[in-house]
Structure formats: structure tokens, C-alpha cells
Protein backbone atom coordinates (compact mmCIF):
# COMPACT_ATOMS: atom_id res chain seq x y z
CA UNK A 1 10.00 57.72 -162.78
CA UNK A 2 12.92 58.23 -160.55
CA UNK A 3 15.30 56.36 -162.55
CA UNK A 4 14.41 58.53 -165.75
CA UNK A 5 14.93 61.95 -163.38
CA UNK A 6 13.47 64.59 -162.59
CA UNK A 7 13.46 66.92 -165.70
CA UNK A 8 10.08 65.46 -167.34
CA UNK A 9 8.35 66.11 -164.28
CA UNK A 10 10.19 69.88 -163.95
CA UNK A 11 8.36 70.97 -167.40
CA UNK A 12 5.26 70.50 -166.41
CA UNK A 13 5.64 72.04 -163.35
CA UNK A 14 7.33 75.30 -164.97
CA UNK A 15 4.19 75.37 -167.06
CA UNK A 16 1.96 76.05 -164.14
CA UNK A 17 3.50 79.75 -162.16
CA UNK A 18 1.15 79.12 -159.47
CA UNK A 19 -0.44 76.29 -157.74
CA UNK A 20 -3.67 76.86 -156.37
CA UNK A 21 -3.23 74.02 -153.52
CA UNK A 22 -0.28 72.31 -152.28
CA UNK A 23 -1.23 70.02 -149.23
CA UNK A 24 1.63 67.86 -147.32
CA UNK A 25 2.33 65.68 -144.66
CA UNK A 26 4.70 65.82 -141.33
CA UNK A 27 7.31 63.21 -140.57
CA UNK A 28 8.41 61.82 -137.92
CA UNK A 29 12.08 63.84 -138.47
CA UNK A 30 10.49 66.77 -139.44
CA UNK A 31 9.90 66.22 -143.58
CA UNK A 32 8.00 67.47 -145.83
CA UNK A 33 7.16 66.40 -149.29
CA UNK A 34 10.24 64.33 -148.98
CA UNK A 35 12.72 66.98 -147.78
CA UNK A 36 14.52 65.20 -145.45
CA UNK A 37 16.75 66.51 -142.83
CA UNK A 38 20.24 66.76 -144.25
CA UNK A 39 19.07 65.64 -147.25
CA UNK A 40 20.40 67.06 -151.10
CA UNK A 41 17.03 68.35 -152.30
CA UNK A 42 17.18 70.53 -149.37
CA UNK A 43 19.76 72.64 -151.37
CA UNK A 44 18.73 72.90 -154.81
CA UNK A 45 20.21 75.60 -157.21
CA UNK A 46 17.62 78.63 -157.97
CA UNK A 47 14.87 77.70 -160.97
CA UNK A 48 15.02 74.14 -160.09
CA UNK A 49 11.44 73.12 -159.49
CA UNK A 50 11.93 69.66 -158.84
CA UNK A 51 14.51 67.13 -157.38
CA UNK A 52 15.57 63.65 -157.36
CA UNK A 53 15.57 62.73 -153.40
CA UNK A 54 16.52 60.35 -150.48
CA UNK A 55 16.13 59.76 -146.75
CA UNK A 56 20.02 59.82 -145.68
CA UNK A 57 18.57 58.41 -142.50
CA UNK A 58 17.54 55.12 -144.50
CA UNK A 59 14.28 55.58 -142.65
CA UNK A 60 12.79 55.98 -146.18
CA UNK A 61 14.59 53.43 -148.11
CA UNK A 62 13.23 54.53 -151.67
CA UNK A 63 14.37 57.09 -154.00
CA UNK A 64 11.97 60.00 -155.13
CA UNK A 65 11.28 62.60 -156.60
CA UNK A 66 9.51 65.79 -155.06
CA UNK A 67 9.16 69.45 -155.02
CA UNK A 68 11.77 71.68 -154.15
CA UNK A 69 10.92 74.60 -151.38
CA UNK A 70 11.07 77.17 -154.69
CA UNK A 71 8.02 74.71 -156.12
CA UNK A 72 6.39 74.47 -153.07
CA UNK A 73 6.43 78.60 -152.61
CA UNK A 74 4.46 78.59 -155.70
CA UNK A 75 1.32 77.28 -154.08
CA UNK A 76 -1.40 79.79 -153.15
CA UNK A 77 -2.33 77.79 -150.18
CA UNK A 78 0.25 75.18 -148.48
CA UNK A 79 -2.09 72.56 -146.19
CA UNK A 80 -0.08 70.81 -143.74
CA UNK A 81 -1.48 67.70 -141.89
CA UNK A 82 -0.14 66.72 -139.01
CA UNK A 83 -1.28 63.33 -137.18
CA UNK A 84 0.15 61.16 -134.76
CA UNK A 85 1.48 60.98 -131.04
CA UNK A 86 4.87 59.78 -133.58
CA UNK A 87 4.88 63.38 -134.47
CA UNK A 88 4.48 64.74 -130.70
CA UNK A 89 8.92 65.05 -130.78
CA UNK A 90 9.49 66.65 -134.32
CA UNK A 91 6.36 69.16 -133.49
CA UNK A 92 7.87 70.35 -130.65
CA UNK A 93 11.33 70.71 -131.82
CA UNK A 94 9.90 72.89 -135.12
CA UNK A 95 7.50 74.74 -132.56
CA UNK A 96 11.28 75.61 -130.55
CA UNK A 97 12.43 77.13 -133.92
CA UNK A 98 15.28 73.95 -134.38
CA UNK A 99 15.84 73.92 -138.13
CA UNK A 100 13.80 71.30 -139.28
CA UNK A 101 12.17 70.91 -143.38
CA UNK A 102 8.88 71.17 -142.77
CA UNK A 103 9.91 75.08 -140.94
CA UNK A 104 11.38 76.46 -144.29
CA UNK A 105 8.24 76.60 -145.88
CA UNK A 106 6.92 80.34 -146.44
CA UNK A 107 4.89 81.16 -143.93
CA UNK A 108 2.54 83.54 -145.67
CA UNK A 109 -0.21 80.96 -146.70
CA UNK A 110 0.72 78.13 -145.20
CA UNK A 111 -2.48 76.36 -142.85
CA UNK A 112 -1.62 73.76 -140.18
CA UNK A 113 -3.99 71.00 -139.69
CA UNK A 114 -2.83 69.37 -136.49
CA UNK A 115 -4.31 67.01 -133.94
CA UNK A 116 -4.36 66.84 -130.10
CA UNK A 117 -1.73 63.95 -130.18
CA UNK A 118 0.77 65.91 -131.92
CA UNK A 119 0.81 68.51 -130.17
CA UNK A 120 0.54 66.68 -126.88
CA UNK A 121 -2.78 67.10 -125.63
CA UNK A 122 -4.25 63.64 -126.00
């Protein structure tokens, strides 16, 4: 529940030190797990598992909630799926090293799944 914040949601997610999957998506801009570029969750104080979010591109009109990076570094395995000719731009621009979300996550462990229209090839 958005409106009730993000601290229920934080406990249970402090109960658990590792995940054994974490799988996302790819936007459009470049988010993951709703980080979105320039958006507050992107900077979230140490310990802080889990943060109240929005799209300050409006692109995403709702509120949410969703794991910080710190949360997110706790999974074993990050799965990333990628699909799309949409996502052909943003690929490119995180493949060029241009700071986008979905490039801060550790790279140790973390498995793309991308298709032949994202990366240009069909």
C-alpha cells in the first residue's frame, strides 16, 4: 500500500539477508524495478531496503513502492529481461556506459535476458 509507506514492506524484507532470485524488467528510459532516471529512490540513505517511488517523467503516472539498489544487491541471482524494439534506444545508451538505473545494479550475478529487437538485430 503506497499510501500506508513503505516501512511494512521494509520488515519483511530485512527478515530475509539474501534473496535467492530477483528478476526485473527494462524500460523504455532505462528503469528498473521502478528506479527511474532522476528519480528519489535512486538515492536512498544506507539500510533502507525499500522506497516509496515515482516516474518524474510522468511516463508512469502511479506512485510505488520498490526495492532500493541496497535490496536488490541482496539477490543471489538478478534476471533481467529485456524485450522490445522500444528498448533498442535505452539499450544502447546503457551498453555506451551513459548513467542509466538499470546500469547500477552489481554486476557480479546479474544475467541479461535480451532479444534481437533490443539490441537491434531484428
Amino acid at each position: 500500500d503506497c499510501d500506508a509507506g513503505p516501512e511494512a514492506y521494509q520488515q519483511v524484507v530485512e527478515q530475509h539477508a539474501v534473496l535467492d532470485l530477483v528478476h526485473l524488467g527494462f524500460g523504455v528510459d532505462g528503469h528498473t524495478a521502478s528506479l527511474f532516471p532522476g528519480s528519489p529512490a535512486l538515492h536512498t540513505p544506507p539500510g533502507q531496503l525499500v522506497a516509496r517511488n515515482v516516474d518524474p517523467s510522468g511516463t508512469n503516472p502511479h506512485p510505488r513502492l520498490t526495492f532500493t539498489f541496497e535490496a536488490l544487491a541482496r539477490g543471489r541471482l538478478r534476471l533481467v529481461t529485456a524485450s522490445g524494439a522500444e528498448k533498442h534506444d535505452a539499450f544502447s545508451r546503457l551498453r555506451a556506459g551513459e548513467d542509466l538505473p538499470a546500469g547500477r545494479l552489481p554486476a557480479e550475478q546479474t544475467l541479461w535476458l535480451v532479444d534481437p529487437a533490443v539490441v537491434g538485430d531484428g
